[in-house]
Protein backbone atom coordinates (compact mmCIF):
# COMPACT_ATOMS: atom_id res chain seq x y z
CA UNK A 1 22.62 -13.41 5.02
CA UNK A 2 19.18 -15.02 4.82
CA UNK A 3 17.04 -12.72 2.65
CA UNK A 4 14.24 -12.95 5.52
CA UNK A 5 16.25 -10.83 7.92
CA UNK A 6 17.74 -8.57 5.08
CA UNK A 7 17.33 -5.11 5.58
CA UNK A 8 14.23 -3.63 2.95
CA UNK A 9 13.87 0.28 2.28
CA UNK A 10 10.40 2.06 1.21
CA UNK A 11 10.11 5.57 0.71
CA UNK A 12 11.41 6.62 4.36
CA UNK A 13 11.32 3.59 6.63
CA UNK A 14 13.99 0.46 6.31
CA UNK A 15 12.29 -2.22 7.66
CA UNK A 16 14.89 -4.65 10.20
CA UNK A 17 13.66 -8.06 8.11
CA UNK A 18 10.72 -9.36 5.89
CA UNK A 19 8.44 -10.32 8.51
CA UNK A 20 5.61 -8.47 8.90
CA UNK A 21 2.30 -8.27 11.40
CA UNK A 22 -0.74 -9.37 9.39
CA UNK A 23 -3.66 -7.44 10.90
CA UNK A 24 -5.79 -9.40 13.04
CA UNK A 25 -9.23 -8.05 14.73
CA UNK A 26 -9.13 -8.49 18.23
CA UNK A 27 -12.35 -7.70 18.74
CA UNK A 28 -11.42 -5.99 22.08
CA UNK A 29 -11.95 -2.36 21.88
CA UNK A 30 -15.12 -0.26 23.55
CA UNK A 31 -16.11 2.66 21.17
CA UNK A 32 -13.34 2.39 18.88
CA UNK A 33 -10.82 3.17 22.02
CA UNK A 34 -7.82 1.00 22.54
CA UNK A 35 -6.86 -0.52 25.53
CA UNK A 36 -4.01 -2.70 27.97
CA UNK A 37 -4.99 -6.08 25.57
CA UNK A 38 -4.16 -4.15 22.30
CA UNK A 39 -0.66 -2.14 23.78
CA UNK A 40 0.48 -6.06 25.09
CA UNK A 41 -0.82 -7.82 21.58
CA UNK A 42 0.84 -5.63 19.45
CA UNK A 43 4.12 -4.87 21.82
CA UNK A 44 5.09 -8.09 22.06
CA UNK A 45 4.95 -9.14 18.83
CA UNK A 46 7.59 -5.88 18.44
CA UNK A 47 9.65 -7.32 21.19
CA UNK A 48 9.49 -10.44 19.32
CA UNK A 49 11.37 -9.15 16.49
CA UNK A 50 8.88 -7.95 14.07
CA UNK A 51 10.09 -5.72 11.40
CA UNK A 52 6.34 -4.06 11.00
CA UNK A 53 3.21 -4.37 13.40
CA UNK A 54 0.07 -3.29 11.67
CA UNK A 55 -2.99 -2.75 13.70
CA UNK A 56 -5.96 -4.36 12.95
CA UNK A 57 -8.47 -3.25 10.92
CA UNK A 58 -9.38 0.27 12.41
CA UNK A 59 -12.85 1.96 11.47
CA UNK A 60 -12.84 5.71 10.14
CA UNK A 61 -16.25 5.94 11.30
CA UNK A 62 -19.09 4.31 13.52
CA UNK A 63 -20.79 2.54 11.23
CA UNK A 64 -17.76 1.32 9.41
CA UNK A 65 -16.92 -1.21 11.87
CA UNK A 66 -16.97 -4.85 11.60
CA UNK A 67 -18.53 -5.06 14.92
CA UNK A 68 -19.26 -3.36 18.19
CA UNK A 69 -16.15 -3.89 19.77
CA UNK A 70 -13.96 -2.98 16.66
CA UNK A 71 -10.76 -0.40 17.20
CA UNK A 72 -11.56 3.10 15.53
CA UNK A 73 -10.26 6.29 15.08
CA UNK A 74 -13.29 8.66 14.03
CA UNK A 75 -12.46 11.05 16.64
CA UNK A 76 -9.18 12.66 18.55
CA UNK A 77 -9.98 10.78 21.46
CA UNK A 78 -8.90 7.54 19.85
CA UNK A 79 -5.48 9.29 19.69
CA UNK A 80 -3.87 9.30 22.89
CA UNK A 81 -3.58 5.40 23.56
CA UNK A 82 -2.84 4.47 20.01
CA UNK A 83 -0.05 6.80 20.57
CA UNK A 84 0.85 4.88 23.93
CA UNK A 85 0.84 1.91 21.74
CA UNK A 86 3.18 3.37 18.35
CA UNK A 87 5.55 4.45 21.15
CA UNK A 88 6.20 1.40 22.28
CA UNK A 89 6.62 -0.55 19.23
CA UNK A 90 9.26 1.92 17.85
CA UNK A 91 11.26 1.77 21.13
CA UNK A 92 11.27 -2.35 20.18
CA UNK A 93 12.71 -1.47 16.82
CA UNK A 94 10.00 -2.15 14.80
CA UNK A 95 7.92 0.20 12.52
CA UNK A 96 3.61 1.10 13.51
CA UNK A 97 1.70 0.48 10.83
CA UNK A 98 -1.57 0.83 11.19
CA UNK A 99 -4.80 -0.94 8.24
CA UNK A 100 -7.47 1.88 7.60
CA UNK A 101 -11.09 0.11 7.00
CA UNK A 102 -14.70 0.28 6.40
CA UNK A 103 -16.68 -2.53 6.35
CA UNK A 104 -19.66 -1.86 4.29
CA UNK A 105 -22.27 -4.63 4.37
CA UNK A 106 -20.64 -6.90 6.65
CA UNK A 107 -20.87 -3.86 9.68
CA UNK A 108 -22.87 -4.35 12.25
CA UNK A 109 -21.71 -8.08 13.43
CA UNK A 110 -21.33 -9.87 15.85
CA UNK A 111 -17.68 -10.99 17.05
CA UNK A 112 -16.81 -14.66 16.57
CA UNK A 113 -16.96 -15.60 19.54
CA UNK A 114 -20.34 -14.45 20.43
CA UNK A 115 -22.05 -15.69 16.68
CA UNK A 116 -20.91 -13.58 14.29
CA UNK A 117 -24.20 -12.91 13.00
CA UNK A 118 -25.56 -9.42 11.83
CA UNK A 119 -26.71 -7.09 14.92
CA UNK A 120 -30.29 -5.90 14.40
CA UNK A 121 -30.48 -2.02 14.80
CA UNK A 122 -32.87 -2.71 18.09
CA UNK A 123 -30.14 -4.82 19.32
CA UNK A 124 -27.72 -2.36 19.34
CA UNK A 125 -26.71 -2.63 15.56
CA UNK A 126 -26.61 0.16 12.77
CA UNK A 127 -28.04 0.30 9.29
CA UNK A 128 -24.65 -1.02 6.68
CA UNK A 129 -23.75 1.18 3.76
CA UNK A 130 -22.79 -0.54 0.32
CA UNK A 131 -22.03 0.49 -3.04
CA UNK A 132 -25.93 -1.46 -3.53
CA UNK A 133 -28.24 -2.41 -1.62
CA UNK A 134 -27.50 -6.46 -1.86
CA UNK A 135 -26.94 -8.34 1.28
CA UNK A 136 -24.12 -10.19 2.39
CA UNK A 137 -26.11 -13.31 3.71
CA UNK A 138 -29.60 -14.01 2.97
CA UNK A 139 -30.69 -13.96 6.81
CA UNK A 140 -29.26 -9.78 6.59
CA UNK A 141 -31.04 -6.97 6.40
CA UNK A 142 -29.67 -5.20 3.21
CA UNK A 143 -27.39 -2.59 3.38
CA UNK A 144 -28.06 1.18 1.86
CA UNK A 145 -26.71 1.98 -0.98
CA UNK A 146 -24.48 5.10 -0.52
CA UNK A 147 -25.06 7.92 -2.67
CA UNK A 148 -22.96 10.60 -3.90
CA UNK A 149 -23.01 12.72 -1.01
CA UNK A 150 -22.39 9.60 1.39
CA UNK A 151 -19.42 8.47 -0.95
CA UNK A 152 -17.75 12.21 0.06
CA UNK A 153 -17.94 11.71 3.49
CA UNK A 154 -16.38 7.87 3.17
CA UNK A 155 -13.69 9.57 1.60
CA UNK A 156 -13.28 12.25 3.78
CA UNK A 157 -13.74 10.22 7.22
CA UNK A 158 -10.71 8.18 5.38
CA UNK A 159 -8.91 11.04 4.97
CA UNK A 160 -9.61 12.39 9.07
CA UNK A 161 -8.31 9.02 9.86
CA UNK A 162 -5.29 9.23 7.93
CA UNK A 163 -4.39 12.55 9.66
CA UNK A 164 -5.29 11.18 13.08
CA UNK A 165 -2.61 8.16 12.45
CA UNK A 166 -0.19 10.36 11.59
CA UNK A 167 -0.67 12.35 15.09
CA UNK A 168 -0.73 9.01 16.58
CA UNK A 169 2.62 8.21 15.96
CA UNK A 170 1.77 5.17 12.48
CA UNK A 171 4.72 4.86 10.09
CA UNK A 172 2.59 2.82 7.39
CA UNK A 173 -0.77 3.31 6.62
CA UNK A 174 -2.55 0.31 4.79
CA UNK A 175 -5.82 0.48 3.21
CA UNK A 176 -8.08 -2.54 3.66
CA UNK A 177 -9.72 -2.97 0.10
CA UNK A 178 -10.03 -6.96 0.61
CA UNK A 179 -12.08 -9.42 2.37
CA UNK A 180 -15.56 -8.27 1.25
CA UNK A 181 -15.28 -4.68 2.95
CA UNK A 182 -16.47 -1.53 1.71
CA UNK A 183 -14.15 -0.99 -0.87
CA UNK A 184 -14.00 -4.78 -1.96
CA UNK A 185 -17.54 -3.87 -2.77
CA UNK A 186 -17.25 -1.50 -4.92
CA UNK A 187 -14.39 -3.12 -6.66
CA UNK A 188 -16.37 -6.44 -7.38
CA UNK A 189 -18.95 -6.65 -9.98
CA UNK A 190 -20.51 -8.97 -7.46
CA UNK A 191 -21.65 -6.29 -4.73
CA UNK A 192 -21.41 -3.41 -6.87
CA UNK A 193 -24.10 -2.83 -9.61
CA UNK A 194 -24.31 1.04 -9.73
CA UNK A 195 -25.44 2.53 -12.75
CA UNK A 196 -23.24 6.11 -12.37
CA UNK A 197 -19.90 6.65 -12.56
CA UNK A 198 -18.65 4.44 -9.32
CA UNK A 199 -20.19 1.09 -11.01
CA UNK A 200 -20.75 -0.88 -13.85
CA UNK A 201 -16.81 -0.87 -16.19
CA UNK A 202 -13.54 -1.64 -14.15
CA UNK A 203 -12.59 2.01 -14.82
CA UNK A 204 -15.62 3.03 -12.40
CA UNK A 205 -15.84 0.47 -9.82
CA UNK A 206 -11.81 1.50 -9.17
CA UNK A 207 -12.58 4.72 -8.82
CA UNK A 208 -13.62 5.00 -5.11
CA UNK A 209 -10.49 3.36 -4.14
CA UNK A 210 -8.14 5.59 -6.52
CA UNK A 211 -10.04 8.79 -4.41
CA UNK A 212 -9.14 7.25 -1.32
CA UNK A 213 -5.33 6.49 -2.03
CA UNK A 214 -5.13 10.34 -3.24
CA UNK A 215 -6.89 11.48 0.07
CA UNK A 216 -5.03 9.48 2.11
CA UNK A 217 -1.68 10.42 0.28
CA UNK A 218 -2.22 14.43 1.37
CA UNK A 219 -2.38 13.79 4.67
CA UNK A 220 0.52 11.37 5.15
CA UNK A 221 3.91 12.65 6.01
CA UNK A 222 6.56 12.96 3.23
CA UNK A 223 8.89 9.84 3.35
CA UNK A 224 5.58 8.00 4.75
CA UNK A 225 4.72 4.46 2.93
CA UNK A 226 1.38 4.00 2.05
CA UNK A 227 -0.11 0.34 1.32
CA UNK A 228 -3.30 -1.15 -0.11
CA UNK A 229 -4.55 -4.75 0.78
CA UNK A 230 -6.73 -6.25 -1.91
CA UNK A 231 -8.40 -9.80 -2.38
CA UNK A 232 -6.76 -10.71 -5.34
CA UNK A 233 -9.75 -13.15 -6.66
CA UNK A 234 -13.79 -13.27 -5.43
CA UNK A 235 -12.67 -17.13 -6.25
CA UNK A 236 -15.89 -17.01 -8.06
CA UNK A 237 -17.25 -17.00 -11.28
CA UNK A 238 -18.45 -13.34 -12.32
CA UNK A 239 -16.39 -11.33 -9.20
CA UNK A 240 -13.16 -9.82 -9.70
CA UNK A 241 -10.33 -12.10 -10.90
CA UNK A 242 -6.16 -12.00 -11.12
CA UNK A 243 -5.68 -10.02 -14.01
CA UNK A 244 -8.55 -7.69 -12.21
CA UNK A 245 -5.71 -7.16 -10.14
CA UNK A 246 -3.03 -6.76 -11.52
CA UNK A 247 -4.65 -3.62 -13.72
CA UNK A 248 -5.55 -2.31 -10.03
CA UNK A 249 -2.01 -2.40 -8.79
CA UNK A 250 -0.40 -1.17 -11.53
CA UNK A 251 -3.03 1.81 -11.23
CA UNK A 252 -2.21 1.54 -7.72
CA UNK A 253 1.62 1.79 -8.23
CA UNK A 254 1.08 4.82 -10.41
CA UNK A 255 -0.90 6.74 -8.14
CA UNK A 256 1.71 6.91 -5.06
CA UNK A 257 1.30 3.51 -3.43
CA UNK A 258 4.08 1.52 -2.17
CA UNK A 259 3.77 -2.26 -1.49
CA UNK A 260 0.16 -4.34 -2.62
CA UNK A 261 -0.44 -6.90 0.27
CA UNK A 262 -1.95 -9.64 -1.27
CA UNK A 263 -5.15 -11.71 0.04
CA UNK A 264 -8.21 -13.32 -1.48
CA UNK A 265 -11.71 -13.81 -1.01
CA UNK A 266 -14.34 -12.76 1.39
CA UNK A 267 -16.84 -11.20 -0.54
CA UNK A 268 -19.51 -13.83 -0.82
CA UNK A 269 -20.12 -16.99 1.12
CA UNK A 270 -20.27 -20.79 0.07
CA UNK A 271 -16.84 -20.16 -1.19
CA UNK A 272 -14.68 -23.33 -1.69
CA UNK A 273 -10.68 -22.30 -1.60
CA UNK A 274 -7.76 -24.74 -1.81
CA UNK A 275 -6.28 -23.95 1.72
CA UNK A 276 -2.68 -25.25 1.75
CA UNK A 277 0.21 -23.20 3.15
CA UNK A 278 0.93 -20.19 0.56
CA UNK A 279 -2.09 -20.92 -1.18
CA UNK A 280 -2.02 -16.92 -1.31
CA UNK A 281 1.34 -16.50 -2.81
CA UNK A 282 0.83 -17.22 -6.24
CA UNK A 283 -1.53 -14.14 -6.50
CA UNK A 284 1.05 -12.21 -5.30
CA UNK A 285 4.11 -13.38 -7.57
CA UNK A 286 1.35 -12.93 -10.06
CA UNK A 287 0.97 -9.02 -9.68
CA UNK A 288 5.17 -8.07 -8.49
CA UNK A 289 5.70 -10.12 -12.38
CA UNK A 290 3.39 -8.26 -14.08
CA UNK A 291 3.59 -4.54 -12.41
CA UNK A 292 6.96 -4.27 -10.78
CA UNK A 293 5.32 -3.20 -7.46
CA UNK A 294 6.55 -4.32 -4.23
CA UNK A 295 3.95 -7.07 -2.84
CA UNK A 296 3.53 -8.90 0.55
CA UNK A 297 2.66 -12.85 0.27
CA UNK A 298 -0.16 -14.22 3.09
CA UNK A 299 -2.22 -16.86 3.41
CA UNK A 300 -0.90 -20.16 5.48
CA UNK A 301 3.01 -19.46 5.80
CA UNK A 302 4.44 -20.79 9.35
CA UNK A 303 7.65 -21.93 8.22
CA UNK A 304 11.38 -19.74 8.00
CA UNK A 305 12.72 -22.07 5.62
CA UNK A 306 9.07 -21.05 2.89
CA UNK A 307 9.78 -17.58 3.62
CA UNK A 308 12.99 -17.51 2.66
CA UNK A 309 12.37 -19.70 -0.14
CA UNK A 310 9.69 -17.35 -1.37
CA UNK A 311 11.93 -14.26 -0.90
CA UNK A 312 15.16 -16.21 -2.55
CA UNK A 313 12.49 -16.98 -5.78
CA UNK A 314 11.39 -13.44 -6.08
CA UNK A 315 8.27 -14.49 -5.52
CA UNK A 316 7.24 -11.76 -2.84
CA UNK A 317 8.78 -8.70 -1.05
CA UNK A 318 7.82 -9.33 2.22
CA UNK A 319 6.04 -12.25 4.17
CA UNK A 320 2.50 -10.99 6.40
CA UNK A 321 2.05 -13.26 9.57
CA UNK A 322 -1.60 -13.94 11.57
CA UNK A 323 -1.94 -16.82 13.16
CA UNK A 324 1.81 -18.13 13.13
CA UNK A 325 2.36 -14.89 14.93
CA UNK A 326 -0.50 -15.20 17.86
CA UNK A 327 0.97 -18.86 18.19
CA UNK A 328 4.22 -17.80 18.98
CA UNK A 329 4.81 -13.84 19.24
CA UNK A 330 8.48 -14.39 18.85
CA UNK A 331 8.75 -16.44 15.48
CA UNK A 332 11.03 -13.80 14.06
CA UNK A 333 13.82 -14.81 16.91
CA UNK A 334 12.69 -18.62 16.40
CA UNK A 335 12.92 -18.08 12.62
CA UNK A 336 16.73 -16.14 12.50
CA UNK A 337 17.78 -18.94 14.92
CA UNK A 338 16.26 -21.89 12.00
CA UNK A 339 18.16 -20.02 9.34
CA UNK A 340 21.47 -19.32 11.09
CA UNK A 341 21.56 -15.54 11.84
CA UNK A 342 22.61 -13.82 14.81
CA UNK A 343 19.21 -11.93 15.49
CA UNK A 344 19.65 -9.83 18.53
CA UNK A 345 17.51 -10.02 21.42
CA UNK A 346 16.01 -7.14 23.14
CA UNK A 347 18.36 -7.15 26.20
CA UNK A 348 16.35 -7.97 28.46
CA UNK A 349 15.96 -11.61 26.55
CA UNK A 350 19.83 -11.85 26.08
CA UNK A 351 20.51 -14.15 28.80
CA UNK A 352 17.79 -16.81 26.96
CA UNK A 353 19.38 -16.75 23.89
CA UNK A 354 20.25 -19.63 22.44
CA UNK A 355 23.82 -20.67 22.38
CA UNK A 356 25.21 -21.25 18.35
């Protein structure tokens, strides 16, 4: 059997195959709630053979989302149509999984499509929070640097959110500490230039993020995987670096997560990155060497025969899909069929199934 469609057990979930649902902002949602465009984006890409769908990043409060029309789940309300949504994808065979996020500085944006610039509190915008009170771009208005008190509640509106995916129906829940968000922030010496006990050595700019894992971890069911995403390098000179992470994860490991899904960047701009496919991997092999944790490899991968050749090599655990995935919602089926497995179809697909 190709080691892409070979069955993978964590804590209480085996997962059908290695492919896995990146998550990708839609930008879709009206105060935080779900709708018809997330239940079809994220079912079908469970009907297309998925083993796990994450959600997109999903704000545990107001002001922690990327933009205005980001998914959340701050209050109850959120619940019922995320659960609508979890349903579904476990009746395809596929796990929920669901990414946890705040985004700090870079709140309070615009989505791509209309400019992606920062939303001016008369516009409709909200003042950002950050570990310190530097901007993302020069144009922004700083963010406020959170203090004590405001650190609490970003842990605790974590930890509500956690309890709310659990009630929604989520499997996995994966915290987004990459790609210049909130907890990026306070990880990179960078964006984080506190003088107390959440800034200045590694030991304290880690901390938030260990508090969050162990909040997160009480409210998750027993059995219940629980992953981190990181940006494995600021790809600058200064920010946080490879062997940064790898002393994360194995911190990470120890403290009662399960799989490190490994990124980069996104913290500062101007950034010049050698974008080839698996340009991420490396980072990834990097961290499963040195820690023995279970990691997911990102970052360019479109092909069945690289993710197999990645799994074969040891070189990653399981293989996160974005853009392959909203090109073709059924690359799992397409990929079994490249590497010579008899993938079933849901049955309603049977009678297109390709003849070996």
């Amino acid at each position: 059997m190709a080691l892409t469609f070979a069955p993978l057990t964590i804590q209480g979930i085996t997962l059908r195959n290695r492919i896995i649902v990146s998550p990708m902002c839609q930008y879709s949602a009206i105060d935080g709630f779900a709708n018809d465009w997330h239940l079809v984006h994220l079912g079908s890409r469970a009907v297309g053979g998925a083993a796990l769908v994450i959600q997109e990043a999903t704000a545990v409060s107001p002001e922690g989302r990327i933009s205005p029309d980001d998914l959340g789940l701050w209050q109850d309300a959120h619940i019922e149509k995320l659960r609508q949504i979890t349903t579904f994808i476990k009746a395809q065979g596929a796990y929920a999984g669901i990414q946890l996020a705040h985004a700090g500085r870079k709140a309070s944006t615009a989505a791509p499509w209309k400019g992606n610039h920062q939303i001016a509190v008369a516009d409709g915008g909200w003042t950002t929070l950050a570990p310190s009170a530097i901007a993302f771009r020069e144009a922004d208005v700083p963010p406020v640097a959170l203090d004590k008190a405001g650190i609490a509640q970003v842990t605790e509106d974590f930890g509500a959110a956690a309890k709310r995916a659990v009630a929604a129906g989520y499997d996995v829940v994966e915290l987004h500490a990459a790609h210049g968000y909130l907890i990026h922030q306070f990880l990179s010496p960078l964006s984080n230039k506190r003088e107390d006990d959440y800034g200045g050595s590694f030991e304290n700019r880690v901390k938030l993020l260990l508090e969050l894992v162990a909040r997160v971890r009480r409210e998750l069911k027993a059995g219940m995987p629980l992953w981190v995403r990181i940006s494995a390098t600021d790809w600058v000179d200064g920010g946080w670096t490879l062997e940064d992470s790898i002393r994360l994860s194995a911190l990470l490991k120890d403290n009662g997560v399960d799989l490190v899904d490994v990124s980069t960047g996104g913290l500062v701009t101007g950034v010049r990155i050698p974008l080839e496919p698996g340009y991420q991997a490396p980072f990834a092999t990097a961290i499963k060497q040195a820690t023995g944790v279970l990691t997911g490899a990102v970052g360019l991968i479109t092909e069945a025969t690289h993710i197999e050749s990645l799994l074969q090599e040891g070189k990653a655990d399981v293989v996160l899909l974005a853009r392959e995935l909203l090109r073709d919602p059924y690359f799992p089926m397409h990929a079994a069929q490249q590497l010579g497995e008899d993938y079933m179809f849901p049955p309603q697909y049977e009678r297109a199934k390709p003849k070996s």
